[in-house]
C-alpha atoms as a PDB file:
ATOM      1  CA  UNK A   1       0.000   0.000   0.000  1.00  0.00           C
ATOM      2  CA  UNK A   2       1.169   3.375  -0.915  1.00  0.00           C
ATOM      3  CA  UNK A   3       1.920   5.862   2.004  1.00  0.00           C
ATOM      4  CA  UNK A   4      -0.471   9.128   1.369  1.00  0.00           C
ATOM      5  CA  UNK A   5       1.851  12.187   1.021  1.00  0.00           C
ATOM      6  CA  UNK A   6       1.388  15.186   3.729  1.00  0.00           C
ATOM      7  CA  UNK A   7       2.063  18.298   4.398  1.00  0.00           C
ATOM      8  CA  UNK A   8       2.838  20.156   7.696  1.00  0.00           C
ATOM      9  CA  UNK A   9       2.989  23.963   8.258  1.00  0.00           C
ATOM     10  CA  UNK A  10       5.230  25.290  10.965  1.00  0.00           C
ATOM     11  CA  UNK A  11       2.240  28.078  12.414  1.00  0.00           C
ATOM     12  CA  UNK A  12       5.129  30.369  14.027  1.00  0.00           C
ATOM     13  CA  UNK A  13       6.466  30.612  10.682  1.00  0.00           C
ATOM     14  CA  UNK A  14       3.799  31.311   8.242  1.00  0.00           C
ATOM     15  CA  UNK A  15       3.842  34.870   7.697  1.00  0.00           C
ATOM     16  CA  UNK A  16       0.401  35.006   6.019  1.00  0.00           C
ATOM     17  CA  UNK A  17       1.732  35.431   1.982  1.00  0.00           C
ATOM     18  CA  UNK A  18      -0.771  33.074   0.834  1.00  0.00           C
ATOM     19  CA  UNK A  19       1.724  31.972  -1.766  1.00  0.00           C
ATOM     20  CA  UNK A  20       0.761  28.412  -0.248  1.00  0.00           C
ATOM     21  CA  UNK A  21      -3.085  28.653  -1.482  1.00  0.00           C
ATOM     22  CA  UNK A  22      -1.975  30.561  -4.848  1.00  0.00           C
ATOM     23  CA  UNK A  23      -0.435  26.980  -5.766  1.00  0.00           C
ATOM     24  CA  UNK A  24      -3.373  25.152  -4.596  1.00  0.00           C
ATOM     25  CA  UNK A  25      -5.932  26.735  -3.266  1.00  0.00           C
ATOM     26  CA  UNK A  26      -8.004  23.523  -3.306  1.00  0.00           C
ATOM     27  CA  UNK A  27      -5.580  22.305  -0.010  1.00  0.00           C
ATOM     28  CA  UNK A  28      -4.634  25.440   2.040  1.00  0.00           C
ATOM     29  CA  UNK A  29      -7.095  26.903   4.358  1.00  0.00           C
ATOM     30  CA  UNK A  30      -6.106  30.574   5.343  1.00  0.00           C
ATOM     31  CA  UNK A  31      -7.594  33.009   7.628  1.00  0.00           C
ATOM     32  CA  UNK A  32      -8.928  36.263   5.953  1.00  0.00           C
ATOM     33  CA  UNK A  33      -4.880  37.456   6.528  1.00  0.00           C
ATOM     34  CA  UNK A  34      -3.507  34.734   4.636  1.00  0.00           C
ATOM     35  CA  UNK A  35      -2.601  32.692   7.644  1.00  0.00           C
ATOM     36  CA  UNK A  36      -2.333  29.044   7.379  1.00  0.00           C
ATOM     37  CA  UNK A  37      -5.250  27.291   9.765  1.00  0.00           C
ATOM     38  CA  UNK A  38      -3.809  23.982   9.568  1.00  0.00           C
ATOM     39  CA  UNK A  39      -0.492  22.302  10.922  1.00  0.00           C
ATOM     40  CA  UNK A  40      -1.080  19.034   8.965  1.00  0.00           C
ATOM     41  CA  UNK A  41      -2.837  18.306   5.616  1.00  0.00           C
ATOM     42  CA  UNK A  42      -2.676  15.066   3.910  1.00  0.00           C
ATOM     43  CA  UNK A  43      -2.555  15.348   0.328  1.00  0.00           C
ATOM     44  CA  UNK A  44      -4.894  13.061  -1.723  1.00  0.00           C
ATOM     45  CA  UNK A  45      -3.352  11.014  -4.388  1.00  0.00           C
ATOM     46  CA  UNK A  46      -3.420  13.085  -7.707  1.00  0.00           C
ATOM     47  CA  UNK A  47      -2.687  16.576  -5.909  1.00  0.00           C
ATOM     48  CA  UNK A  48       1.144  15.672  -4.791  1.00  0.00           C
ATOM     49  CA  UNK A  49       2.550  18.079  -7.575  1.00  0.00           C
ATOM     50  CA  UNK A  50       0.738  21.104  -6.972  1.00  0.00           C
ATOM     51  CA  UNK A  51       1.231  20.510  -3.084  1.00  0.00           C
ATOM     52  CA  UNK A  52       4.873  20.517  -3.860  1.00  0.00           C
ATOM     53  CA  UNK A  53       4.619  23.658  -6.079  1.00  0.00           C
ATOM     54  CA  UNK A  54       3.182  24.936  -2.723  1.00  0.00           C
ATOM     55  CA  UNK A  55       5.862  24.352  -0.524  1.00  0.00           C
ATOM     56  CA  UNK A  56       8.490  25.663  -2.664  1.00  0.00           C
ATOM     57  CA  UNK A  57       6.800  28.739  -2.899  1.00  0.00           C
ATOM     58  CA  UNK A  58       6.403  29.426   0.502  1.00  0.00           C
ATOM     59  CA  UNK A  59       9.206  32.426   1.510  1.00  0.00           C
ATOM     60  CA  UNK A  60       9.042  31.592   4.741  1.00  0.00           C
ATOM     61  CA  UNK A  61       9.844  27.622   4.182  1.00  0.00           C
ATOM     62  CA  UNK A  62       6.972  27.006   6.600  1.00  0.00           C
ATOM     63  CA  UNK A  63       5.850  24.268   4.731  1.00  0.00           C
ATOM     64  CA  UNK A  64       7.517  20.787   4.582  1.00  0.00           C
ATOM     65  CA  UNK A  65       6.542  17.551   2.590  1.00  0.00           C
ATOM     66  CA  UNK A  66       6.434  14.201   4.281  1.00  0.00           C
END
């Protein structure tokens, strides 16, 4: 069986760019500042590339693929 990819978001980090839900939108939920609300997401199967264009493009490198 294939181990679902996941994301977690370091909340002290995030500095509210939104760059994270730019990239996907569909998996980031942000507060109306552009705050991550979640420390963990899993990814479903299908959405790993756009989660990883996420995570590169966060400035703050709050974001980390497991």
């Amino acid at each position: 069986m294939e181990k679902a990819m996941k994301v977690s978001i370091d909340l002290d980090k995030c500095a509210g760019h939104a760059r994270c839900f730019a990239a996907s939108p569909e998996l980031f939920d942000l507060d109306d500042d552009g705050y991550a609300l979640n420390a963990e997401i899993d990814i479903p199967a299908g959405r790993e590339a756009t989660a990883l264009e996420a995570v590169a493009a966060c400035p703050e490198r709050a974001i980390e693929n497991h």
